[in-house]
Protein backbone atom coordinates (compact mmCIF):
# COMPACT_ATOMS: atom_id res chain seq x y z
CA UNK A 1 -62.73 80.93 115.14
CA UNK A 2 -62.91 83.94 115.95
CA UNK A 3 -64.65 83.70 119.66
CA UNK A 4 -61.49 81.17 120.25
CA UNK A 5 -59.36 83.71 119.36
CA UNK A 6 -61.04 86.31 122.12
CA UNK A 7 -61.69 83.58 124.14
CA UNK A 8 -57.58 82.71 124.46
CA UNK A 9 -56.66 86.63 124.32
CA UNK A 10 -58.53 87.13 127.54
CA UNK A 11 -57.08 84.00 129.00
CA UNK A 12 -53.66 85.56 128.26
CA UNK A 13 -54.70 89.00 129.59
CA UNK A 14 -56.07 87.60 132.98
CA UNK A 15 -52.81 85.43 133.55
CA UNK A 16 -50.53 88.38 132.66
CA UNK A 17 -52.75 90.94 134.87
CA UNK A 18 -52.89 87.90 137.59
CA UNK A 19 -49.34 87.44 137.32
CA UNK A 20 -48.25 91.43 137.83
CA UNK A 21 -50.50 91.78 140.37
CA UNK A 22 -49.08 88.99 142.08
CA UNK A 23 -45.55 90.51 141.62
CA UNK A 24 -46.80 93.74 142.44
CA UNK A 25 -47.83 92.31 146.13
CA UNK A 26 -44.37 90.40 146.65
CA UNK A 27 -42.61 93.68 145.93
CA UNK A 28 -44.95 95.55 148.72
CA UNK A 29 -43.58 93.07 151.20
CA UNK A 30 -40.99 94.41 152.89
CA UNK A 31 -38.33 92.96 154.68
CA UNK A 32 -37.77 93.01 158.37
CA UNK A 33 -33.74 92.39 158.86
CA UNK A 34 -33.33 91.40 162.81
CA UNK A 35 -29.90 91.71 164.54
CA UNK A 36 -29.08 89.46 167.61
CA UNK A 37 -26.35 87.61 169.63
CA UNK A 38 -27.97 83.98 169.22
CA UNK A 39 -25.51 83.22 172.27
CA UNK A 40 -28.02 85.04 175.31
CA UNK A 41 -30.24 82.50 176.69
CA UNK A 42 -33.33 82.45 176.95
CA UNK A 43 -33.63 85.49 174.80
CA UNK A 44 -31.61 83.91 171.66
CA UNK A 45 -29.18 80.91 171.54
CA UNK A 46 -27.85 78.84 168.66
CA UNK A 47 -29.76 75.59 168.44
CA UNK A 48 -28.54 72.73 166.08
CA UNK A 49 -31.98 71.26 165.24
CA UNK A 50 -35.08 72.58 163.08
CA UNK A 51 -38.26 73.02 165.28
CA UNK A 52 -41.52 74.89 165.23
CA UNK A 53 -39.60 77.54 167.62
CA UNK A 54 -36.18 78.01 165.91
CA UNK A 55 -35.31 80.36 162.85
CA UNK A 56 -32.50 80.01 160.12
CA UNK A 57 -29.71 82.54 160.80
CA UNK A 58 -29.29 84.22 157.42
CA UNK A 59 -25.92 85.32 157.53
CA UNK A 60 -24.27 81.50 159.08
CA UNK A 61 -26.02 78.57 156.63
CA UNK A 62 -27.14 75.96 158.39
CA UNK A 63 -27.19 77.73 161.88
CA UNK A 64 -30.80 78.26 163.50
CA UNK A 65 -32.02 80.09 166.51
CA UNK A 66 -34.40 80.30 169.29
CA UNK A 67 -35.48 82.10 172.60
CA UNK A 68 -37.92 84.93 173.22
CA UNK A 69 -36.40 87.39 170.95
CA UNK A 70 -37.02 85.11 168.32
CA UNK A 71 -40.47 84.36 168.88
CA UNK A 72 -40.92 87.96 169.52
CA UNK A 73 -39.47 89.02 166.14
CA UNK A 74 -41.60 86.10 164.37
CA UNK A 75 -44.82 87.79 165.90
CA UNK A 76 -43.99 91.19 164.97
CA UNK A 77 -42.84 90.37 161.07
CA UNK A 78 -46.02 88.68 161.43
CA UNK A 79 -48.48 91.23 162.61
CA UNK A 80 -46.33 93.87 160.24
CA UNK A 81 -46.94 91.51 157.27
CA UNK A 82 -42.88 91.67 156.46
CA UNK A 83 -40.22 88.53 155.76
CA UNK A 84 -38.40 88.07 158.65
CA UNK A 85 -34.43 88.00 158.15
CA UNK A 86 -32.19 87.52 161.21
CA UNK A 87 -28.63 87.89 161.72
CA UNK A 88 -26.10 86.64 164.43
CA UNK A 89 -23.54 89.46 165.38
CA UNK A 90 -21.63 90.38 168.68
CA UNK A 91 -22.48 92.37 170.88
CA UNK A 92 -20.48 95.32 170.45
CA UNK A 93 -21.40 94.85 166.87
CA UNK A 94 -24.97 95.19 167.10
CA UNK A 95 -25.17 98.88 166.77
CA UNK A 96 -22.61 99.27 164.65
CA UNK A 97 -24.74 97.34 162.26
CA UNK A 98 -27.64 98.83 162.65
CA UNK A 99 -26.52 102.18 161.74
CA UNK A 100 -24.37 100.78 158.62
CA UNK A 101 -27.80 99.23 157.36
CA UNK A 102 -26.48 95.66 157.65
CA UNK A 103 -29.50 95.03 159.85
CA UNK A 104 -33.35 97.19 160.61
CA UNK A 105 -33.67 96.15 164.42
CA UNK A 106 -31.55 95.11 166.78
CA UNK A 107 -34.26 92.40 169.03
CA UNK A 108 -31.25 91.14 171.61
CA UNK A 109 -32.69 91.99 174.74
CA UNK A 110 -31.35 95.23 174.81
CA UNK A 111 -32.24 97.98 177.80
CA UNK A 112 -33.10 101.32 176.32
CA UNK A 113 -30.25 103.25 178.20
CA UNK A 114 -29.68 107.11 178.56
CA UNK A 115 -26.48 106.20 176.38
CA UNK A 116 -27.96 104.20 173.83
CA UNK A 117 -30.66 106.43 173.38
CA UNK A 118 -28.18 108.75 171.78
CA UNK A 119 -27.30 106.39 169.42
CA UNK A 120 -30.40 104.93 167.88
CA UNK A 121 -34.04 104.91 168.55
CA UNK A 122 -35.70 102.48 170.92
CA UNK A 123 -39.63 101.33 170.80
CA UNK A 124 -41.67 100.90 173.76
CA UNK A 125 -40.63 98.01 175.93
CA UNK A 126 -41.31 94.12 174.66
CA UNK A 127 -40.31 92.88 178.13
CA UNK A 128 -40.21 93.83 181.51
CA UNK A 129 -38.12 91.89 183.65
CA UNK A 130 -35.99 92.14 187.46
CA UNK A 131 -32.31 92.94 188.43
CA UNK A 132 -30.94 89.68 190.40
CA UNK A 133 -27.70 88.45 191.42
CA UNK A 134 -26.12 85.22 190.91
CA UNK A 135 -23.73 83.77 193.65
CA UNK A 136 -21.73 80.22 194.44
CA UNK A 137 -24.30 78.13 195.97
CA UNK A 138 -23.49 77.69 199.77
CA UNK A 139 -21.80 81.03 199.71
CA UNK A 140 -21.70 83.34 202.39
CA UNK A 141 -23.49 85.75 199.96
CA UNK A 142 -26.63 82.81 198.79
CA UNK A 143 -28.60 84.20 201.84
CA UNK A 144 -28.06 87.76 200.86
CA UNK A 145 -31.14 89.88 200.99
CA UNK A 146 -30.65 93.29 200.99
CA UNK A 147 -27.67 95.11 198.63
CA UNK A 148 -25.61 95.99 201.77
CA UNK A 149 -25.18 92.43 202.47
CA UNK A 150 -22.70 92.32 199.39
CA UNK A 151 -20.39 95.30 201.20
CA UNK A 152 -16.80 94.18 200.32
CA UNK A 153 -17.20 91.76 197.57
CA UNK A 154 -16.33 90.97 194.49
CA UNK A 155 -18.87 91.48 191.58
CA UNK A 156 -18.32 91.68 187.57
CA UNK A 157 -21.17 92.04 184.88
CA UNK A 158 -21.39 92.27 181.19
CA UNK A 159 -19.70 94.53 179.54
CA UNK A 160 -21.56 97.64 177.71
CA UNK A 161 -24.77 96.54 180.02
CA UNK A 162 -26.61 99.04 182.86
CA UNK A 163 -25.81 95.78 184.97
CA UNK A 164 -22.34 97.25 185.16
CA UNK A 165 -23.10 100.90 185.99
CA UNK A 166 -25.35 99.13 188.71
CA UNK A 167 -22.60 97.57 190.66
CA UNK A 168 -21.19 100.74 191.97
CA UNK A 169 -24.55 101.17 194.39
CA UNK A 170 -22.96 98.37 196.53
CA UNK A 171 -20.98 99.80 199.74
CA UNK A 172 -17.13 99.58 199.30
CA UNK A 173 -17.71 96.58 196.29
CA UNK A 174 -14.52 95.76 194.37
CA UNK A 175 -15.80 96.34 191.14
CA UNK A 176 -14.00 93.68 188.66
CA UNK A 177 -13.28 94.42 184.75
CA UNK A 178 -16.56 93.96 182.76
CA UNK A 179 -16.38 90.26 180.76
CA UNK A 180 -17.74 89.76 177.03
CA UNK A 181 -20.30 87.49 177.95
CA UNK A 182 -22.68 85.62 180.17
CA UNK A 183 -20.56 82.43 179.95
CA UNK A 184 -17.04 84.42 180.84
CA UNK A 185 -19.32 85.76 184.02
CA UNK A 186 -20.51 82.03 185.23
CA UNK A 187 -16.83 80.91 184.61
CA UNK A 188 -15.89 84.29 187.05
CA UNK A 189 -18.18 82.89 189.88
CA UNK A 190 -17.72 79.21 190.07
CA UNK A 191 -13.83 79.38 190.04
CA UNK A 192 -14.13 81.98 192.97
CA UNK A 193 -12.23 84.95 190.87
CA UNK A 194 -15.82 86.99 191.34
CA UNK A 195 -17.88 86.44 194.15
CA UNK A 196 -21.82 87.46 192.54
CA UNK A 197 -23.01 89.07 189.11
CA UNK A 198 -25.60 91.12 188.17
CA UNK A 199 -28.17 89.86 186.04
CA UNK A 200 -31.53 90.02 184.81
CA UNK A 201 -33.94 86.96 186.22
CA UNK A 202 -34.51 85.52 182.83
CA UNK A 203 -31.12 84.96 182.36
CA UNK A 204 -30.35 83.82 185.90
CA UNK A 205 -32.58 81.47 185.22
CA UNK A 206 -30.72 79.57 182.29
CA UNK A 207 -27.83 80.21 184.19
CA UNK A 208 -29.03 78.35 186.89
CA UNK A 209 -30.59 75.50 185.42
CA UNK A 210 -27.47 74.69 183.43
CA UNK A 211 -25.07 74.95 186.24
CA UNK A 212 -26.32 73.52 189.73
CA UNK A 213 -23.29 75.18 191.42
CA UNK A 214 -25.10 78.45 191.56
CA UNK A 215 -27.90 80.46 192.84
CA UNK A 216 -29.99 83.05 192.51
CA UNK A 217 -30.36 86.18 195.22
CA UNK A 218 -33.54 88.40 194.87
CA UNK A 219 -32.98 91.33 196.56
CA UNK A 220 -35.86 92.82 199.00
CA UNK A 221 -38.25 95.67 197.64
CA UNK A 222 -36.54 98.83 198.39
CA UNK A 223 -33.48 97.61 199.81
CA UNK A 224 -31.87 96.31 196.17
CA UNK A 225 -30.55 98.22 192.88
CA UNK A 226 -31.88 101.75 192.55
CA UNK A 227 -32.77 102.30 188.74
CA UNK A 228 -34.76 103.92 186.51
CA UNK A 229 -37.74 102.20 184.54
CA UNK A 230 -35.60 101.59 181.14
CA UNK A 231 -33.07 99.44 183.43
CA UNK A 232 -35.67 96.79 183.61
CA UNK A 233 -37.08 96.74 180.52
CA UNK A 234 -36.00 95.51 177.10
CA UNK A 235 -36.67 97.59 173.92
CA UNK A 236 -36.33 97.41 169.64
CA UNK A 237 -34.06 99.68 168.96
CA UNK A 238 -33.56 100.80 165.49
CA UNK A 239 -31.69 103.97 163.41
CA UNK A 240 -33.08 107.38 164.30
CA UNK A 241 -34.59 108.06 160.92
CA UNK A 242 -36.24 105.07 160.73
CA UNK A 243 -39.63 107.30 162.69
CA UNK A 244 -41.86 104.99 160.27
CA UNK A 245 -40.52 101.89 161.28
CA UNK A 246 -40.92 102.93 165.59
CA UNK A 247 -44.31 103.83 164.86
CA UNK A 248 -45.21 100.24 162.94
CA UNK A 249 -43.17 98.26 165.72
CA UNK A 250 -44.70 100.48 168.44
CA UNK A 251 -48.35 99.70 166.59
CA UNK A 252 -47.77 95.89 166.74
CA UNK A 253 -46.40 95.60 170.20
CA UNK A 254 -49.73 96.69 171.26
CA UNK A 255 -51.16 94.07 170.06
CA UNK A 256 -49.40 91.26 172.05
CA UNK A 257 -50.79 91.31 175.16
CA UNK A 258 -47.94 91.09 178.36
CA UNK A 259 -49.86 87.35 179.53
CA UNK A 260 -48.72 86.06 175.73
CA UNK A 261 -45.32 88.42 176.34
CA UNK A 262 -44.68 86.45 179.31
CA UNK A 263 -45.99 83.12 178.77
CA UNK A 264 -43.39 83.16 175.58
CA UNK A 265 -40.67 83.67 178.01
CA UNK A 266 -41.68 80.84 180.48
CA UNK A 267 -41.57 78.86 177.23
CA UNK A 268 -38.19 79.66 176.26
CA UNK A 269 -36.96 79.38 179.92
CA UNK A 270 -38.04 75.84 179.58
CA UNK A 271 -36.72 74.69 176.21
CA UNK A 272 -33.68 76.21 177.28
CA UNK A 273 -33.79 74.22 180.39
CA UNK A 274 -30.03 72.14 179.41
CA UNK A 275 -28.86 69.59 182.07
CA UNK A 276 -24.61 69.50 182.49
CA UNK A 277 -23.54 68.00 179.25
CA UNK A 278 -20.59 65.47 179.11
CA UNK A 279 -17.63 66.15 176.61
CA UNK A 280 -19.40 63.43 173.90
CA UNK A 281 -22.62 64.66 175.03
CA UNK A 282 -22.02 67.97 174.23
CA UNK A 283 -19.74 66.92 171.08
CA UNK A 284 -22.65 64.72 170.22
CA UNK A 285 -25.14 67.39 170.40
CA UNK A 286 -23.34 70.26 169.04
CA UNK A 287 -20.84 68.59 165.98
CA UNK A 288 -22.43 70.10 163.15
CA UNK A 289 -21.73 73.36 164.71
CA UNK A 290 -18.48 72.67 165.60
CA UNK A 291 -17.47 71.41 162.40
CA UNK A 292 -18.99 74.47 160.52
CA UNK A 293 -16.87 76.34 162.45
CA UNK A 294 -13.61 74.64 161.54
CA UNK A 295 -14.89 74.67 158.02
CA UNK A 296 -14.48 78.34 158.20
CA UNK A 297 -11.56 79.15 160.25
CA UNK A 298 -9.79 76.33 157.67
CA UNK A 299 -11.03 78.67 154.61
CA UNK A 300 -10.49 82.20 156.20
CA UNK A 301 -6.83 80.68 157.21
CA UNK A 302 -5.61 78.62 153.41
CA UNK A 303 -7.07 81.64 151.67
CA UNK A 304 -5.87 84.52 153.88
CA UNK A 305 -2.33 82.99 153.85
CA UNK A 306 -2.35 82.06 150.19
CA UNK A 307 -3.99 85.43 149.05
CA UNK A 308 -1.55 87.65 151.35
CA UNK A 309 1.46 85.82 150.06
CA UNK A 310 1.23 86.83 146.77
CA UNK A 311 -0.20 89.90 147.15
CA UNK A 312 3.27 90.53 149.81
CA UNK A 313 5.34 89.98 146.36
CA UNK A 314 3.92 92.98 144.97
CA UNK A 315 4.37 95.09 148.66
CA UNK A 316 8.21 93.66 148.26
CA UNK A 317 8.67 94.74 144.83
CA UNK A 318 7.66 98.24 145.81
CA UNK A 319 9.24 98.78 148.80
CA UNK A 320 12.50 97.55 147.75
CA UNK A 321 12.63 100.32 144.30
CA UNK A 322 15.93 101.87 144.19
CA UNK A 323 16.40 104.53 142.73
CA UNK A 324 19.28 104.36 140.04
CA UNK A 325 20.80 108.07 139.36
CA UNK A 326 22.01 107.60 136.31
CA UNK A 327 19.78 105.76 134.92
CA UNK A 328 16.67 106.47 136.20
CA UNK A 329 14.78 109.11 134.28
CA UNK A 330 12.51 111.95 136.74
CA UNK A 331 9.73 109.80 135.65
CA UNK A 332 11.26 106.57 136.87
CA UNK A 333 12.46 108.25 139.92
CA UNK A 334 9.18 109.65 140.58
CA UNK A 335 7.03 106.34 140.45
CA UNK A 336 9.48 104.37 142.58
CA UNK A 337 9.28 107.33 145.40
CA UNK A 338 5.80 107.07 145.44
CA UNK A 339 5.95 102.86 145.26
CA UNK A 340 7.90 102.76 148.20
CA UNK A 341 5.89 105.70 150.06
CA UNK A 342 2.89 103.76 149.72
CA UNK A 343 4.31 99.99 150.42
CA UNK A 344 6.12 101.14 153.22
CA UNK A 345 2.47 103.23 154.71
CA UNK A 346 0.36 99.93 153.75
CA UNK A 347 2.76 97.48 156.39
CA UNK A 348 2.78 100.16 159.10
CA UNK A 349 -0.48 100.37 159.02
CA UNK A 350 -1.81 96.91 158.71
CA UNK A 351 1.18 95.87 161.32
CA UNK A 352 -0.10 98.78 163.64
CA UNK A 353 -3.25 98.37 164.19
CA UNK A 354 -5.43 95.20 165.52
CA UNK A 355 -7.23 92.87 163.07
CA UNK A 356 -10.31 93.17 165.01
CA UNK A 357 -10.00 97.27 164.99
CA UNK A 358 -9.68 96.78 160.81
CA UNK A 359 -12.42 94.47 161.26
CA UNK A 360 -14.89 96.98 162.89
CA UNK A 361 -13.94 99.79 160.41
CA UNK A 362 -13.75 97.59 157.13
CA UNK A 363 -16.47 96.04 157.50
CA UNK A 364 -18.91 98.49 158.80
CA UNK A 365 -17.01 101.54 156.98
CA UNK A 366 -18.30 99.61 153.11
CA UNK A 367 -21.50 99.12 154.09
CA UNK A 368 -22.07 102.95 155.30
CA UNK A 369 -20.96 103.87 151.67
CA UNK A 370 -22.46 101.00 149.66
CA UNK A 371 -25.11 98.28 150.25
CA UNK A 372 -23.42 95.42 147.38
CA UNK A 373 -25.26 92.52 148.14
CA UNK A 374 -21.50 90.13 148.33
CA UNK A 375 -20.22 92.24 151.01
CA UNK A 376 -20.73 89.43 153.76
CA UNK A 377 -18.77 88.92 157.13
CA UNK A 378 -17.31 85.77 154.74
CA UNK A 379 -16.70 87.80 152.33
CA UNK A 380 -15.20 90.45 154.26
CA UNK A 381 -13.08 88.45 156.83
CA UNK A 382 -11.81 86.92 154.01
CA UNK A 383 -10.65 90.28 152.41
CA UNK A 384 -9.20 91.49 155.93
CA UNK A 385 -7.06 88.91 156.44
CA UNK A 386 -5.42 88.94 153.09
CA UNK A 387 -4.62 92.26 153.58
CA UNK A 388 -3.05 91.91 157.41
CA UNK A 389 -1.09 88.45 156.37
CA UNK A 390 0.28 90.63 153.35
CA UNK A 391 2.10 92.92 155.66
CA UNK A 392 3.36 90.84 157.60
CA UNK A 393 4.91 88.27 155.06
CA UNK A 394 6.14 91.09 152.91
CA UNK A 395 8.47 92.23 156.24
CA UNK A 396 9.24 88.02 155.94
CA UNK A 397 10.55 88.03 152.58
CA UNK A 398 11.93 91.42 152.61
CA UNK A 399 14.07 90.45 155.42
CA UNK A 400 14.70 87.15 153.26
CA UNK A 401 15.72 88.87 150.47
CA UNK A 402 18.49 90.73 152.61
CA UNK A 403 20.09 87.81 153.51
CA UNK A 404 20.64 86.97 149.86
CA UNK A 405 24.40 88.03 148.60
CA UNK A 406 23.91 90.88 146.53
CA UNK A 407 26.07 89.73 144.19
CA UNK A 408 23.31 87.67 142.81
CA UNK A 409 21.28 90.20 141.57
CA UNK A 410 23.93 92.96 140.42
CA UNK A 411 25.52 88.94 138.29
CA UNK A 412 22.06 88.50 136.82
CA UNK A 413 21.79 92.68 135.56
CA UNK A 414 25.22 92.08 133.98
CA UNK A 415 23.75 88.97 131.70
CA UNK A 416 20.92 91.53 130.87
CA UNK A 417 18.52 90.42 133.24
CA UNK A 418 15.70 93.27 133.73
CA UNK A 419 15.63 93.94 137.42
CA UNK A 420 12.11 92.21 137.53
CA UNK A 421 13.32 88.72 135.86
CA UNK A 422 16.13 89.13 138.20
CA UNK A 423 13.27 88.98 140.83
CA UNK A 424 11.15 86.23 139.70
CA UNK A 425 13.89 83.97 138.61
CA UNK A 426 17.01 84.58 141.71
CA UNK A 427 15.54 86.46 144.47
CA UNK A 428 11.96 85.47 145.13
CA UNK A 429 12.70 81.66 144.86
CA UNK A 430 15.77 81.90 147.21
CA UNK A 431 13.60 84.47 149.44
CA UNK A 432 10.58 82.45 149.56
CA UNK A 433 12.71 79.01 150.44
CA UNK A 434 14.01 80.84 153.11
CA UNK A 435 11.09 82.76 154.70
CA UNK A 436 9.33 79.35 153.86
CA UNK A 437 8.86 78.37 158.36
CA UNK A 438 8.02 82.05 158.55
CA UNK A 439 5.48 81.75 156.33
CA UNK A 440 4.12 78.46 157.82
CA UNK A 441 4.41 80.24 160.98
CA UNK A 442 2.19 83.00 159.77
CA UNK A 443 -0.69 79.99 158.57
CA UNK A 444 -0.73 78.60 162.13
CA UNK A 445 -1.27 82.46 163.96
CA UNK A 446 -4.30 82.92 161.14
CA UNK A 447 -5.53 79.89 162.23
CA UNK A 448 -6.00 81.36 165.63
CA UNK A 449 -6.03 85.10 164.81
CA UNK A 450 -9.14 84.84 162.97
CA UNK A 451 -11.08 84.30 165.87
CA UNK A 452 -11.74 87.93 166.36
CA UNK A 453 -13.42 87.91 162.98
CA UNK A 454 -16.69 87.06 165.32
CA UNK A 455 -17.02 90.65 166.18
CA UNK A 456 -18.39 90.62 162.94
CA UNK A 457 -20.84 88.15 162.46
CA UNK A 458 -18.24 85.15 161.06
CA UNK A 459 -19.03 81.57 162.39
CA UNK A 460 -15.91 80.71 162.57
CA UNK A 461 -14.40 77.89 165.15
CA UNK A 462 -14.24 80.73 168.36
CA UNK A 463 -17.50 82.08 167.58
CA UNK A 464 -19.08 78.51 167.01
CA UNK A 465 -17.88 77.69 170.41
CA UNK A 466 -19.00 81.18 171.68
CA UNK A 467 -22.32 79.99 170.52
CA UNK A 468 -22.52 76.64 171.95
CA UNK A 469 -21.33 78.13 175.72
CA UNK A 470 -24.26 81.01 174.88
CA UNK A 471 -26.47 78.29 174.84
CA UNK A 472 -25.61 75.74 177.90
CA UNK A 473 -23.48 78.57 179.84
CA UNK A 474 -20.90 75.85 180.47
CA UNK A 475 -17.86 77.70 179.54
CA UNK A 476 -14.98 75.15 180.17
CA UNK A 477 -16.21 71.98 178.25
CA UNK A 478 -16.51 73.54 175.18
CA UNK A 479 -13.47 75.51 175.10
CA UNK A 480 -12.16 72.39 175.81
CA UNK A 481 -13.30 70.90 173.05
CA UNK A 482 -12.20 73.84 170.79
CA UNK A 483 -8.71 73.80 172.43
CA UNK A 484 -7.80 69.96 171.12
CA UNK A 485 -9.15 71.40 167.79
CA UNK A 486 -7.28 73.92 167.66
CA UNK A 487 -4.05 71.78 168.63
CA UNK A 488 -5.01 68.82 166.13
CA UNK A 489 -4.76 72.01 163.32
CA UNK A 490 -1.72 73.65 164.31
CA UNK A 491 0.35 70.54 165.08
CA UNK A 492 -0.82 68.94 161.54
CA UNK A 493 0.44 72.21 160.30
CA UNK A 494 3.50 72.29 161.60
CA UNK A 495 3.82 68.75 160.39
CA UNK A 496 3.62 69.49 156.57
CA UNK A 497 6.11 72.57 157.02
CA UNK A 498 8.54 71.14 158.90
CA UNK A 499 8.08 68.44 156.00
CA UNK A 500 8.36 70.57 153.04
CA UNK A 501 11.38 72.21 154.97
CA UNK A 502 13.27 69.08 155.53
CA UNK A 503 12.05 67.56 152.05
CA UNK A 504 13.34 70.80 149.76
CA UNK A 505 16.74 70.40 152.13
CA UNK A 506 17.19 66.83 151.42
CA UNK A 507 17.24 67.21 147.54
CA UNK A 508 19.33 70.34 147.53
CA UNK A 509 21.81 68.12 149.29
CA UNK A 510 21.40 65.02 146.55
CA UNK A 511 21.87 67.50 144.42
CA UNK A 512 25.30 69.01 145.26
């Protein structure tokens, strides 16, 4: 009996032992949190089906991604031993987040510039590629082979890229506003608005491939773009306290050699390789996408208008305090100063400033002071827009409320009414009947509005169409697309108000 018992206690002492140590080595393994557009082919683009090469995108469920930064950032969480996490933000968001914490690395193909570097730190280069410049095919400029041969033309690039700093080298070059993105700049071209952009080849290449229309110029050695070495290359760039973290990345990158480097990037180049989509090709191949965006802008719009409608009744109640002399105690008189003081700040400010300005500093401004795990771009869109529709229907009902007799409210104090019944049970209904096409009004513009939630990371409708045009660089089918979505939402909207309008009409007139 009693060599069971020691036989069973050391079974239970090895599993236990097993089991910590096991625990132990999951909590070792860190996490390596990648930030990147997924709409800049071949180095990342949205893809809609799961394959050996594509990657969930952590932060839009049911979104995956591929290109060379994401084979590039599945080797190095590889050779680093870490779980790879990676995140699909804008742009002009990507170093935002990286210095909030939302992400570790930002792996978008992303030239270590003189600029940046102040910014954030930058590991040594993961690519190496060469300045081109894309032109109408059959252009005067397609047989273009020095930079002089572009004197007097038109030529845009990408916004917050060296590619727009570059254009200035060209001889008396009108130098067009800087677009968003790679998809704006084919648009600029093939309608004749630009006449060339800058580029690197990579992404000419894509470019290219998915729209026949263009071409590619290579300038001649010595006669093209005069830059320094980190204008052709493409860096990591992470916070400037993360010194650790360089010197890991920097220790893995040496061991990919630049044949696998590039051979990953002929890969990409090729499974990016999309041929011109029809409408219900492209509908076909992209609907999940397209619906998960609607799915969105449909929640961020019902629950933004919903939320910011009664959260306007408490913005009216303060900002309409009056102060009753005789009455009102210093107390009294006191709270409703500062009730109104504050009311009256909150709808200046939220009707001053842009939503995708309170975006930026909401969002990013949390997560420098706290890392809570529920602070999402959902999550946070979500919040944003409550608190912008508030202001804006509190100025509605406040300027319903106005138009009510006043006789109303001093005939309901005189039955005893406190002045807050006389709000919930005379005013607000009257107000709210009124302000009720307002209102509506103010559900169709979130319905659009919230398209600048993308600068954030939120896959809504815009951003799900940003994604698809990242990925096929066909800019006017897919906006399309979105456009008759779009239209099918708002008119259905307007449909119900102008319903409940004419409905609540109708039976105040049966009634009388």
């Amino acid at each position: 009996m009693k060599k069971i018992l020691t036989i069973l206690m050391i079974v239970i002492m090895s599993t236990a032992l097993f089991a910590c140590t096991t625990q132990s080595n999951n909590e070792i393994k860190q996490d390596l949190v990648v930030g990147l557009e997924a709409a800049y082919a071949p180095f990342n683009w949205t893809v809609t089906s799961i394959s050996d090469y594509s990657y969930p995108i952590s932060n839009q469920p049911g979104s995956h991604v591929d290109g060379y930064d994401v084979q590039m950032s599945k080797e190095l969480a590889r050779i680093m031993d870490r779980n790879l996490t990676i995140k699909a933000i804008e742009w002009d968001g990507l170093i935002p987040a990286l210095n909030s914490g939302e992400i570790d690395v930002i792996i978008a193909g992303m030239s270590p510039t003189s600029e940046r570097k102040l910014q954030i730190n930058f590991s040594d280069e993961y690519y190496r590629s060469e300045i081109v410049m894309v032109v109408k095919r059959n252009s005067v400029y397609e047989n273009a082979t020095r930079l002089i041969d572009f004197s007097g033309s038109k030529v845009v690039a990408q916004r917050g890229t060296l590619y727009d700093d570059l254009i200035d080298q060209i001889d008396n070059v009108v130098h067009q506003t800087p677009l968003d993105a790679y998809s704006n700049l084919v648009a600029a071209v093939t309608t004749n608005v630009s006449d060339a952009f800058v580029a690197e080849l990579p992404v000419a290449e894509s470019v290219v491939k998915s729209n026949p229309s263009l071409a590619i110029v290579k300038l001649e050695q010595g006669y093209g773009f005069e830059s320094e070495e980190s204008d052709i290359t493409v860096s990591v760039g992470m916070r400037k306290s993360d010194t650790d973290l360089l010197n890991e990345i920097n220790s893995a990158l040496s061991q990919i050699s630049v044949e696998v480097r590039n051979q990953m990037m002929t890969e990409a180049v090729l499974r990016n390789n999309e041929s011109e989509l029809t409408l219900f090709g492209l509908i076909t191949k992209y609907l999940s996408l397209f619906v998960q965006g609607v799915g969105v802008t449909l929640l961020l719009a019902i629950t933004g208008t919903f939320g910011g409608f009664i959260f306007s009744l408490v913005l009216v109640f303060g900002k309409t305090q009056k102060i009753d002399k005789k009455r009102d105690n210093i107390f009294k008189k006191i709270i409703k100063r500062i009730s109104n003081g504050l009311s009256t700040a909150y709808i200046v400010l939220f009707r001053g400033t842009p939503m995708i300005v309170q975006a930026m500093i909401f969002y990013y401004g949390v997560k420098l002071i706290t890392d809570i795990s529920w602070w999402t771009p959902l999550s946070a869109g979500l919040i944003i827009v409550i608190l912008n529709t508030s202001a804006y229907i509190a100025e509605i009902l406040r300027g319903s409320m106005n138009a009510i007799d006043k006789g109303q409210m001093e005939a309901a104090r005189s039955l005893g009414f406190s002045r807050i019944k006389s709000l919930l049970y005379i005013v607000y209904p009257q107000a709210i009947k009124n302000a009720l096409p307002a209102i509506g009004n103010e559900f169709i513009v979130n319905l659009k509005d919230t398209a600048v939630l993308s600068v954030i990371g939120v896959l809504d409708l815009f951003n799900a169409t940003r994604q698809v045009v990242g990925a096929t660089y066909d800019t006017v089918t897919p906006f399309i697309i979105t456009a008759l979505i779009y239209l099918f939402l708002t008119g259905v909207t307007s449909i119900a108000v102008n319903y409940l309008e004419n409905h609540k009409a109708g039976k105040e007139l049966k009634d009388a």
